[in-house]
C-alpha atoms as a PDB file:
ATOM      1  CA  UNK A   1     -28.928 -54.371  46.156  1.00  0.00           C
ATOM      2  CA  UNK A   2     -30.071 -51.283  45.597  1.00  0.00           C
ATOM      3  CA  UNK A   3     -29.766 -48.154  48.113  1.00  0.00           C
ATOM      4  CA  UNK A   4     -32.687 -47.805  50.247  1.00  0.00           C
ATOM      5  CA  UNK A   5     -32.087 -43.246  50.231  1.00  0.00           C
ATOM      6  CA  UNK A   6     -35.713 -43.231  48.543  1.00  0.00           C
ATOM      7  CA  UNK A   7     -38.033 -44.629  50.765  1.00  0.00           C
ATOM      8  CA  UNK A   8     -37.778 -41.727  52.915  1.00  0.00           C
ATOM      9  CA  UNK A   9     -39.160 -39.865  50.464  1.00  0.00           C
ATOM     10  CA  UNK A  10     -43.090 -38.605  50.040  1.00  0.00           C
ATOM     11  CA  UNK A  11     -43.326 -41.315  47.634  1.00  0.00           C
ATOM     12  CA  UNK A  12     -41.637 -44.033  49.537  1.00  0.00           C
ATOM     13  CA  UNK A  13     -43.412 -42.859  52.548  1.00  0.00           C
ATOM     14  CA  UNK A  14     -46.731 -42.942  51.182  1.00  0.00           C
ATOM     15  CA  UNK A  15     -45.926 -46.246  49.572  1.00  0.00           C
ATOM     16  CA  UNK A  16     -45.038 -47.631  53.115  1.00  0.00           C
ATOM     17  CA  UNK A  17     -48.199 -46.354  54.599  1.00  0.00           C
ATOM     18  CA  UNK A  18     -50.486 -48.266  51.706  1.00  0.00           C
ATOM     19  CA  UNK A  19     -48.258 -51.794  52.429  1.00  0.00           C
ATOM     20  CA  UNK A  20     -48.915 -51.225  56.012  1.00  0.00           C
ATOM     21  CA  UNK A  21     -52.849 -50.801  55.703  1.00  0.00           C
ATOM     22  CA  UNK A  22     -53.011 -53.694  53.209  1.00  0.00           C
ATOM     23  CA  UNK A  23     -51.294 -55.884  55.543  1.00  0.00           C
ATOM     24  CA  UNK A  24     -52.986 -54.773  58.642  1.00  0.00           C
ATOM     25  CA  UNK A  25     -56.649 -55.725  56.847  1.00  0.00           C
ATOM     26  CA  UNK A  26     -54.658 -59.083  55.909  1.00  0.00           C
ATOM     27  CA  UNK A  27     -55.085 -58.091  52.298  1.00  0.00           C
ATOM     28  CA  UNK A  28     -50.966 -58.324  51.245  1.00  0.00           C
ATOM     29  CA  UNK A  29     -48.153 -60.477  53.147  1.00  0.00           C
ATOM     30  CA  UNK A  30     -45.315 -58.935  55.104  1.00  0.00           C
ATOM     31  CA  UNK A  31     -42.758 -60.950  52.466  1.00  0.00           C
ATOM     32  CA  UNK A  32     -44.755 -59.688  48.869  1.00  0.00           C
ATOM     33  CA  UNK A  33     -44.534 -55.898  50.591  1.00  0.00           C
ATOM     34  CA  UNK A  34     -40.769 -56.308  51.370  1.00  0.00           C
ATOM     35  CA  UNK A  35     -41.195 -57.570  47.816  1.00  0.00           C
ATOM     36  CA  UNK A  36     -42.972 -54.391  46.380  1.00  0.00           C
ATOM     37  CA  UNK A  37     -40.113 -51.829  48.533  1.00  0.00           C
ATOM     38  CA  UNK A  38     -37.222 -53.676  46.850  1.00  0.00           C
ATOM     39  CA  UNK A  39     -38.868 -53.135  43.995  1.00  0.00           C
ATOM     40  CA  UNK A  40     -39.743 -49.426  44.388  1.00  0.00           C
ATOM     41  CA  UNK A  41     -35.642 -49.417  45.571  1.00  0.00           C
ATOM     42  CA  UNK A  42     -34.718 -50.606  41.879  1.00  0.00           C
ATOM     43  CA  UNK A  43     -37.143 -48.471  40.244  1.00  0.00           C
ATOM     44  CA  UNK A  44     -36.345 -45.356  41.538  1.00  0.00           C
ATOM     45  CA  UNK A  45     -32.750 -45.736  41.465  1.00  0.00           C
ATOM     46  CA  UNK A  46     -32.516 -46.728  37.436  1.00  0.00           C
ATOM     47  CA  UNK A  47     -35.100 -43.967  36.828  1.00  0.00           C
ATOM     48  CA  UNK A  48     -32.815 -41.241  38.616  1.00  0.00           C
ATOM     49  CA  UNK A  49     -29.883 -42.551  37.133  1.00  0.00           C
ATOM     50  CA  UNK A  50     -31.083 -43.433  33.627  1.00  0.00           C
ATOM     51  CA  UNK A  51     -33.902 -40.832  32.841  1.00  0.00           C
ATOM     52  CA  UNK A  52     -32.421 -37.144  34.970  1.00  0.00           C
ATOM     53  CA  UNK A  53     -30.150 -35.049  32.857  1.00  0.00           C
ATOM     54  CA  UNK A  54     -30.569 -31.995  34.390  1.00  0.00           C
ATOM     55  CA  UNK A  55     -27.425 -30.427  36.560  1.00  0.00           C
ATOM     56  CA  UNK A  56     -27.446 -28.107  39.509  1.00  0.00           C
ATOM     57  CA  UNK A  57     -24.906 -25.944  40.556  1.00  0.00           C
ATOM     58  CA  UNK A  58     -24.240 -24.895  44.577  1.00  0.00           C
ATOM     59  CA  UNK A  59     -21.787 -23.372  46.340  1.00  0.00           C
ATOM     60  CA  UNK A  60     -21.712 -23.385  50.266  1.00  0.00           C
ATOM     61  CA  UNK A  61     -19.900 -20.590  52.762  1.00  0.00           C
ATOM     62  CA  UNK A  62     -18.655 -23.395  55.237  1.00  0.00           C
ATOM     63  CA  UNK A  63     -18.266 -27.041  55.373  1.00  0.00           C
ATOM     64  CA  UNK A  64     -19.467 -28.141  58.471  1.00  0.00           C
ATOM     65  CA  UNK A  65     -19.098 -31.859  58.503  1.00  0.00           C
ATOM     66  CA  UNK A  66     -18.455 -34.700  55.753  1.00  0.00           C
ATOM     67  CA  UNK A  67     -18.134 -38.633  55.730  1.00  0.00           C
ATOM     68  CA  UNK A  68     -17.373 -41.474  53.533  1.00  0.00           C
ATOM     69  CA  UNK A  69     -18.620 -45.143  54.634  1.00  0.00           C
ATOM     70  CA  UNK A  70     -19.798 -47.680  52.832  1.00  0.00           C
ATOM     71  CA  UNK A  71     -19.368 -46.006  49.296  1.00  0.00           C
ATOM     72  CA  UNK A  72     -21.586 -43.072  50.605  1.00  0.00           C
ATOM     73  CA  UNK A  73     -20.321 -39.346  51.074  1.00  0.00           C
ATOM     74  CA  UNK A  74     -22.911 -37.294  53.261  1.00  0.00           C
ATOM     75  CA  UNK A  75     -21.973 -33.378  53.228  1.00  0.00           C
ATOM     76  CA  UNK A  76     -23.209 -30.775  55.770  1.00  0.00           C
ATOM     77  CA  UNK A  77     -23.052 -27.331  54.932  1.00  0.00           C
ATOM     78  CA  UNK A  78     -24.140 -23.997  55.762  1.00  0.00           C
ATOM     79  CA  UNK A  79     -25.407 -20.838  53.989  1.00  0.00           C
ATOM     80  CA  UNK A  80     -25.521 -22.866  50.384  1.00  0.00           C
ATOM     81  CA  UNK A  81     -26.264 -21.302  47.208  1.00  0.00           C
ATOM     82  CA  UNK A  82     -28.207 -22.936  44.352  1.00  0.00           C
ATOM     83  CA  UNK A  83     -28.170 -22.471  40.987  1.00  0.00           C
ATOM     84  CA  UNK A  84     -30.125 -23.609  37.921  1.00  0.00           C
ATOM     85  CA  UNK A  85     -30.029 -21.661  34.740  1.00  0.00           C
ATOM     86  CA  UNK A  86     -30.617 -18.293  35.600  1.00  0.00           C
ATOM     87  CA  UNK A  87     -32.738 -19.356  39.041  1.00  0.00           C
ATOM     88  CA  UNK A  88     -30.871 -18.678  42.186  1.00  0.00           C
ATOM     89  CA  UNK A  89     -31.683 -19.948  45.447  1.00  0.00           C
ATOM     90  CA  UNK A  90     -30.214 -19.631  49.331  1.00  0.00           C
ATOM     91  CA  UNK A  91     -30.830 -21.918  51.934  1.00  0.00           C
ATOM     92  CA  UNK A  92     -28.808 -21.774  55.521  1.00  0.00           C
ATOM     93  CA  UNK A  93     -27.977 -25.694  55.880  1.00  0.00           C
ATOM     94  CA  UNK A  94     -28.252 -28.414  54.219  1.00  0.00           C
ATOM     95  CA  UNK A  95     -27.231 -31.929  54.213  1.00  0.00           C
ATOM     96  CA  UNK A  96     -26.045 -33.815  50.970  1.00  0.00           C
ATOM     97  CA  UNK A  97     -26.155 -38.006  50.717  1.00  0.00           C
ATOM     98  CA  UNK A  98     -24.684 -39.301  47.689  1.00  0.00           C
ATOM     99  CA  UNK A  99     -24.382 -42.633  46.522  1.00  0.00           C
ATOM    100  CA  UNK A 100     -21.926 -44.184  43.857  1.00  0.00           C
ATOM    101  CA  UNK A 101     -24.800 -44.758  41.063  1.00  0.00           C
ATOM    102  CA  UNK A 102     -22.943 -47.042  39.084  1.00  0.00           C
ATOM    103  CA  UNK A 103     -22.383 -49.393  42.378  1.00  0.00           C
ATOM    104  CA  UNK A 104     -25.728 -49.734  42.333  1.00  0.00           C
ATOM    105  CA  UNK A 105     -26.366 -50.501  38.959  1.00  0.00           C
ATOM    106  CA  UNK A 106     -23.454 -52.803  38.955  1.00  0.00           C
ATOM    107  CA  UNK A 107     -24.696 -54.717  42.341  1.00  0.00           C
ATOM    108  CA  UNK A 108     -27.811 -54.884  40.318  1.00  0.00           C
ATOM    109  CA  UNK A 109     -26.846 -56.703  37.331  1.00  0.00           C
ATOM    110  CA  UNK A 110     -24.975 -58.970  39.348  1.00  0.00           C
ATOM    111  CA  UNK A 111     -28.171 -59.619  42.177  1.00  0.00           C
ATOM    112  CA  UNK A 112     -30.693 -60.421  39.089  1.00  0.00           C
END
């Protein structure tokens, strides 16, 4: 199964929204838009893992908080510094949620 991260996303949110109108006028089934999420899930996870090369660099003042479960680290940290190429940017907090990718891909191949 793929990891679900992306539906909170503009995209998966707007995606949601659409599903919910076209079942609300009775125009799609609950089941074909669970269908049409899992779907999106896959999708978006092989893209990001199979088609994004690029790298980005950050380094943070403080580590607030951190957390492993399920095969999914989540970071908090404060007064973080990113950097990309010769771009720099500076944020005060920011949380981090990252998946094993090749878990994914892996409980994929086995799922289809």
């Amino acid at each position: 199964m793929a990891y679900q991260l992306y539906r909170n996303t503009t995209l998966g949110n707007t995606l949601q929204e659409s599903l919910d109108e076209l079942i609300q006028l009775q125009m799609l089934s609950p089941q074909l838009a669970r269908r049409v999420l899992t779907q999106f899930d896959k999708a978006i996870n092989t893209g990001l893992a199979n088609r994004v090369k690029s790298k980005l660099h950050f380094r943070a003042v403080k580590l607030n908080t951190y957390r492993f479960c399920d095969n999914v680290w989540t970071f908090f940290l404060k007064d973080v510094e990113f950097r990309e190429h010769a771009e720099m940017s500076q944020v005060d907090r920011v949380k981090i949620v990252a998946c094993d990718a090749k878990n994914a891909v892996a409980g994929r191949a086995d799922a289809e």
